[in-house]
N, C-alpha and C. Protein backbone atom coordinates (compact mmCIF):
# COMPACT_ATOMS: atom_id res chain seq x y z
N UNK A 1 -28.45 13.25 0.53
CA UNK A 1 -28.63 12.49 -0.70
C UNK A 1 -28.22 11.04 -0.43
N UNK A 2 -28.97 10.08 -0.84
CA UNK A 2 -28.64 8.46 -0.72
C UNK A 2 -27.52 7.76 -1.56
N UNK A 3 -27.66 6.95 -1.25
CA UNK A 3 -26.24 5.85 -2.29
C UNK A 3 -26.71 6.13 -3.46
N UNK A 4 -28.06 5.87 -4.05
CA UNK A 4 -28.84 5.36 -5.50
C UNK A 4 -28.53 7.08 -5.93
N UNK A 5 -29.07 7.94 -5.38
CA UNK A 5 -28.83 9.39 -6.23
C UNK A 5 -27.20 9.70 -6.34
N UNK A 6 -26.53 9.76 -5.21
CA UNK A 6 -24.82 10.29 -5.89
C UNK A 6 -24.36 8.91 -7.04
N UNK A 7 -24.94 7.88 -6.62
CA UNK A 7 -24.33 6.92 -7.82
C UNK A 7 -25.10 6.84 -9.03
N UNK A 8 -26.31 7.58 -9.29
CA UNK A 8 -26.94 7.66 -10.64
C UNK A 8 -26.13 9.15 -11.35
N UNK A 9 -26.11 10.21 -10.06
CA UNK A 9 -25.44 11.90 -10.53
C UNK A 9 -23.74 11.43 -10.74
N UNK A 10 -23.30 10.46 -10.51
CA UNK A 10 -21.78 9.91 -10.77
C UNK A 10 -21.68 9.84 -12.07
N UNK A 11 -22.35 8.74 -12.43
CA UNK A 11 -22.60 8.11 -13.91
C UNK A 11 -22.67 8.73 -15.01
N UNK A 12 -23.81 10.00 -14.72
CA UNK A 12 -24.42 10.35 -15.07
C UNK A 12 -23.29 12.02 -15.89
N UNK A 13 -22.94 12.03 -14.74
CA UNK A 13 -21.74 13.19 -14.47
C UNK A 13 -20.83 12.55 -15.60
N UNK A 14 -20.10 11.58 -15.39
CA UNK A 14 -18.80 11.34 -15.86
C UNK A 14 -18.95 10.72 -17.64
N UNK A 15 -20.72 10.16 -17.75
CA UNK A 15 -21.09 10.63 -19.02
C UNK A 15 -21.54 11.44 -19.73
N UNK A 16 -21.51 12.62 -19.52
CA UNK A 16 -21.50 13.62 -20.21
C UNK A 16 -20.15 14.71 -19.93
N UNK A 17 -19.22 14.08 -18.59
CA UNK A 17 -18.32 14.81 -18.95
C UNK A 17 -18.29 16.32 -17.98
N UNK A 18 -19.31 16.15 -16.78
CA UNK A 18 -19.47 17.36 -16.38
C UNK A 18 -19.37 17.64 -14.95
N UNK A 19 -19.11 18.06 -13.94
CA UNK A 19 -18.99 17.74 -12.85
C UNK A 19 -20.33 17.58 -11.75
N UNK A 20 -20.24 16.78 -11.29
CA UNK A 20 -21.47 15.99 -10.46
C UNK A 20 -22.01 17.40 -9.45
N UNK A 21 -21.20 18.06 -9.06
CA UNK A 21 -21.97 18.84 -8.07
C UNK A 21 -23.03 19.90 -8.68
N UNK A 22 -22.88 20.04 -10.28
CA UNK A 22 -23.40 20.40 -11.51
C UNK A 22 -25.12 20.35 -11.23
N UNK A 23 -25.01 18.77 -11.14
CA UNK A 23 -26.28 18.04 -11.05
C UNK A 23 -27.14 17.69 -10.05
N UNK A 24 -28.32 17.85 -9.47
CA UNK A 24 -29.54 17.47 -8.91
C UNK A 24 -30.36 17.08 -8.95
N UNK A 25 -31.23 16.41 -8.27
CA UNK A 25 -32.29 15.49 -8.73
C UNK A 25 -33.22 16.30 -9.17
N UNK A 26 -33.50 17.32 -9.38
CA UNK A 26 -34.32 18.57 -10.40
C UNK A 26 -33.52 18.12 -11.64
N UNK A 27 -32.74 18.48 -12.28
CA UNK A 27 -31.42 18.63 -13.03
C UNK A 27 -33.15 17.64 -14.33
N UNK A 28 -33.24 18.31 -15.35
CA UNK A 28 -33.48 17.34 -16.18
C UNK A 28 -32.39 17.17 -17.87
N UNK A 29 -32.86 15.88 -18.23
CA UNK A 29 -32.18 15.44 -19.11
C UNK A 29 -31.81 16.58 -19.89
N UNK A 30 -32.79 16.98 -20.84
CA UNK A 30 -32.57 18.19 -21.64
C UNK A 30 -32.03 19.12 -21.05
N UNK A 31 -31.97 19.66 -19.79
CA UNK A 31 -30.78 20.79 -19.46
C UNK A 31 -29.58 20.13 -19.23
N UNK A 32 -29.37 18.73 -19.12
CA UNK A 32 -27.93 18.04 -19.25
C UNK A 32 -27.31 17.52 -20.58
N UNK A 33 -28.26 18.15 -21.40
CA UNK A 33 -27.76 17.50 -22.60
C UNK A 33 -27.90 16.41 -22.74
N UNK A 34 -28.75 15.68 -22.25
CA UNK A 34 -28.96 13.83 -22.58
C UNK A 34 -29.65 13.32 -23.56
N UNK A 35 -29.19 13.31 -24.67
CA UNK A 35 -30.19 12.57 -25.48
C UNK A 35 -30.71 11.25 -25.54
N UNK A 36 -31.67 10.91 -26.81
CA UNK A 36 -31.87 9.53 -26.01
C UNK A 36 -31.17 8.42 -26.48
N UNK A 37 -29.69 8.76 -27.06
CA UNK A 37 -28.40 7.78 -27.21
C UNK A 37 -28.06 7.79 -26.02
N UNK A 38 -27.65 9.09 -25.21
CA UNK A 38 -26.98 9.11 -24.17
C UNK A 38 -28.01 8.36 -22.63
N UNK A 39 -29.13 8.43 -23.00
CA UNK A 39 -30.13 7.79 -22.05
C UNK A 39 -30.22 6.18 -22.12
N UNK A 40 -30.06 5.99 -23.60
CA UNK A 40 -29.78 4.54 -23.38
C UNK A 40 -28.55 4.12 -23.00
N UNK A 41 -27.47 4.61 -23.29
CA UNK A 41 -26.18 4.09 -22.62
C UNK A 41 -26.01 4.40 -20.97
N UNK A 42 -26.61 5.44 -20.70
CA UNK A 42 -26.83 6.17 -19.04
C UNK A 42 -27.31 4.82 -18.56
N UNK A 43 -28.58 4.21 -18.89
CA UNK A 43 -29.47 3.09 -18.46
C UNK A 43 -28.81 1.84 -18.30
N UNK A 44 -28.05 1.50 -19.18
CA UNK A 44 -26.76 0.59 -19.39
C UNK A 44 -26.35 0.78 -18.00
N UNK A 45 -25.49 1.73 -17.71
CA UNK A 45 -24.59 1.65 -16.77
C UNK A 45 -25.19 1.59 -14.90
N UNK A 46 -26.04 2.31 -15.32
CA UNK A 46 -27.03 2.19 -14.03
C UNK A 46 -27.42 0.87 -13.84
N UNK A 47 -28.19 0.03 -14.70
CA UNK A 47 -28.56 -1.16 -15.14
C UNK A 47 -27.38 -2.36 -14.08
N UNK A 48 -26.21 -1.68 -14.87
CA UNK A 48 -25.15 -2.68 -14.25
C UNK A 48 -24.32 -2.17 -12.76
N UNK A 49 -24.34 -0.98 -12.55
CA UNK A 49 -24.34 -0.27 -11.45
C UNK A 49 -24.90 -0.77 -10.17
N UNK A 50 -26.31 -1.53 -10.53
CA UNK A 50 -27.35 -1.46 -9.08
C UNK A 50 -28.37 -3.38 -9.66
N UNK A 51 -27.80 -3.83 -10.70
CA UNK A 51 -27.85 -4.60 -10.86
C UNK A 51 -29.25 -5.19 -11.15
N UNK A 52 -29.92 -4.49 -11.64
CA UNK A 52 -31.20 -4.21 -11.97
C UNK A 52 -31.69 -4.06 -13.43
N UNK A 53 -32.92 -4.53 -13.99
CA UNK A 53 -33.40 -4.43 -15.54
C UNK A 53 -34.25 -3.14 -15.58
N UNK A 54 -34.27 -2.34 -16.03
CA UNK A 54 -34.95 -1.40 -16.66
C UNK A 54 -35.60 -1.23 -17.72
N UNK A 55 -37.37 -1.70 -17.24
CA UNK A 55 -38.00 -1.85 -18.60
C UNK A 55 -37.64 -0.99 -19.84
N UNK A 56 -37.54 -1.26 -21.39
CA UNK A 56 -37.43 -0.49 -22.58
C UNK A 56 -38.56 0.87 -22.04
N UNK A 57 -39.84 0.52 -22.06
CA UNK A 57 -40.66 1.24 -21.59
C UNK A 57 -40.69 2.01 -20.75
N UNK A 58 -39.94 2.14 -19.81
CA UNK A 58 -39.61 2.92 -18.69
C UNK A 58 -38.65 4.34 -18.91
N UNK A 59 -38.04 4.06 -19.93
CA UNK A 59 -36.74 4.88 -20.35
C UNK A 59 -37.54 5.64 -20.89
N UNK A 60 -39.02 5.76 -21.47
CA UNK A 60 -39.45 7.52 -22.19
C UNK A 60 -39.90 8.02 -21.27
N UNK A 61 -40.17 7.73 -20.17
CA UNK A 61 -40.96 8.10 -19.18
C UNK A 61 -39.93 8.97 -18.11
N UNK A 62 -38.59 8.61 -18.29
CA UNK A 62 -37.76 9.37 -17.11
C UNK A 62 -37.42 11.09 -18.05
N UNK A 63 -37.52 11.69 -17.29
CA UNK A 63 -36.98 13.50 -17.53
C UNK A 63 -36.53 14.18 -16.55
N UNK A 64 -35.82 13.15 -15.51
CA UNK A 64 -35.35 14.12 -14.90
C UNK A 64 -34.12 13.20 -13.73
N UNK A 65 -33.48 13.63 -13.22
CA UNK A 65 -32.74 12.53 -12.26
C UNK A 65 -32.90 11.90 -11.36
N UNK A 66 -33.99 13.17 -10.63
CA UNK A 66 -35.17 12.24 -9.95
C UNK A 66 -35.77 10.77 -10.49
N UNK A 67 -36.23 11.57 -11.36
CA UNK A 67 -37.11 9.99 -11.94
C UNK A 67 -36.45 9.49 -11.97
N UNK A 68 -34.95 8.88 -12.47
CA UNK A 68 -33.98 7.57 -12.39
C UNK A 68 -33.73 7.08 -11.44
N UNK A 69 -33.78 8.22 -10.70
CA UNK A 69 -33.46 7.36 -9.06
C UNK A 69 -34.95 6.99 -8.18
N UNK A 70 -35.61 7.68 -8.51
CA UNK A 70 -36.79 6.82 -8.54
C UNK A 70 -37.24 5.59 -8.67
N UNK A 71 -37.22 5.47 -10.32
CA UNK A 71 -37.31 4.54 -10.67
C UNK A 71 -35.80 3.22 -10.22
N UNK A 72 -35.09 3.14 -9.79
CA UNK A 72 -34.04 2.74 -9.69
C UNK A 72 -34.24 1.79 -8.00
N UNK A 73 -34.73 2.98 -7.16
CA UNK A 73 -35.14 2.67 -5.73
C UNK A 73 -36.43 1.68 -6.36
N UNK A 74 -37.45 1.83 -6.99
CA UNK A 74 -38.39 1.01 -6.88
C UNK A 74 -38.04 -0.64 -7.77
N UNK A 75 -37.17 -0.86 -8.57
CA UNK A 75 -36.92 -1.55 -8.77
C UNK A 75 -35.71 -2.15 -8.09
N UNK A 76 -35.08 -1.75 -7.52
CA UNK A 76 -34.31 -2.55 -6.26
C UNK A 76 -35.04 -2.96 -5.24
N UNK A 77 -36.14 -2.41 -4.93
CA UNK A 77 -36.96 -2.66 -3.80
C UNK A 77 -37.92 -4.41 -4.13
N UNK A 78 -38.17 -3.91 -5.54
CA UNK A 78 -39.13 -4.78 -6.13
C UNK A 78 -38.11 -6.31 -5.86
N UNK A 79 -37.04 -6.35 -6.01
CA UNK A 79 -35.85 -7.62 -5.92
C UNK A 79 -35.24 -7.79 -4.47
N UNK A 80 -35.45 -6.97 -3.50
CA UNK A 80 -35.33 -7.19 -2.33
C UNK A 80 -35.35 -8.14 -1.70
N UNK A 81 -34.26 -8.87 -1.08
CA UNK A 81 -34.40 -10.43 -0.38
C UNK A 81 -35.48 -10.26 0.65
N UNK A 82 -35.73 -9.08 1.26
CA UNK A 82 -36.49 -8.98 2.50
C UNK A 82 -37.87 -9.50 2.12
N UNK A 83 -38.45 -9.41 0.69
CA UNK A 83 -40.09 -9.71 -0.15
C UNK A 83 -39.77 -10.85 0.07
N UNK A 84 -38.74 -11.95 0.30
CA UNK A 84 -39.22 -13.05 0.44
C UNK A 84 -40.00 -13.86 1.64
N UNK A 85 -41.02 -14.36 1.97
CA UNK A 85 -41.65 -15.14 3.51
C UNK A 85 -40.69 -15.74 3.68
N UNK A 86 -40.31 -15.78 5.55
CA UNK A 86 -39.91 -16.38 5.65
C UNK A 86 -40.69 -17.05 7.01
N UNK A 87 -40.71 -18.77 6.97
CA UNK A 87 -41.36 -19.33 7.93
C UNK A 87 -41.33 -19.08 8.90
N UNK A 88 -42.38 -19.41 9.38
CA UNK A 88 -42.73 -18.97 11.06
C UNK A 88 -43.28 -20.28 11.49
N UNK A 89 -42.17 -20.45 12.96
CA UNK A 89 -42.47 -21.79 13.93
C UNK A 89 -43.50 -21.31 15.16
């Protein structure tokens, strides 16, 4: 498992209160009890976690932990210093 999944199943864990080894990237919301109070505050913390915006729009679309970390990897990727050119002599 990568940095982005034990630190989304951390978060994720310690907001609802349940122990992380509990959880897997199968694991969906509704069998964790996540509603979508608890999905918007989850998003919050991830948000500030990995330092990243998470479209409004994006948040009906996740159901599962996968998908957060999914989505999470592709928007860190998307901000990646490496996307920037750099000149060539």
């Amino acid at each position: 498992m990568n940095h982005i999944a034990s630190r989304c199943i951390d978060i994720i864990a310690k907001s609802k209160g349940i122990p992380p080894d509990t959880i897997t990237l199968a694991s969906t919301f509704e069998e964790l009890n996540i509603d979508s109070l608890d999905k918007i505050n989850i998003s919050f913390e991830v948000e500030e976690a990995f330092n990243i915006d998470i479209p409004d729009e994006a948040l009906g679309s996740i159901r599962t932990v996968g998908d957060m970390v999914d989505g999470v990897t592709k928007l860190q990727a998307a901000k990646s210093p490496t996307a920037i050119a750099t000149p060539s002599n």
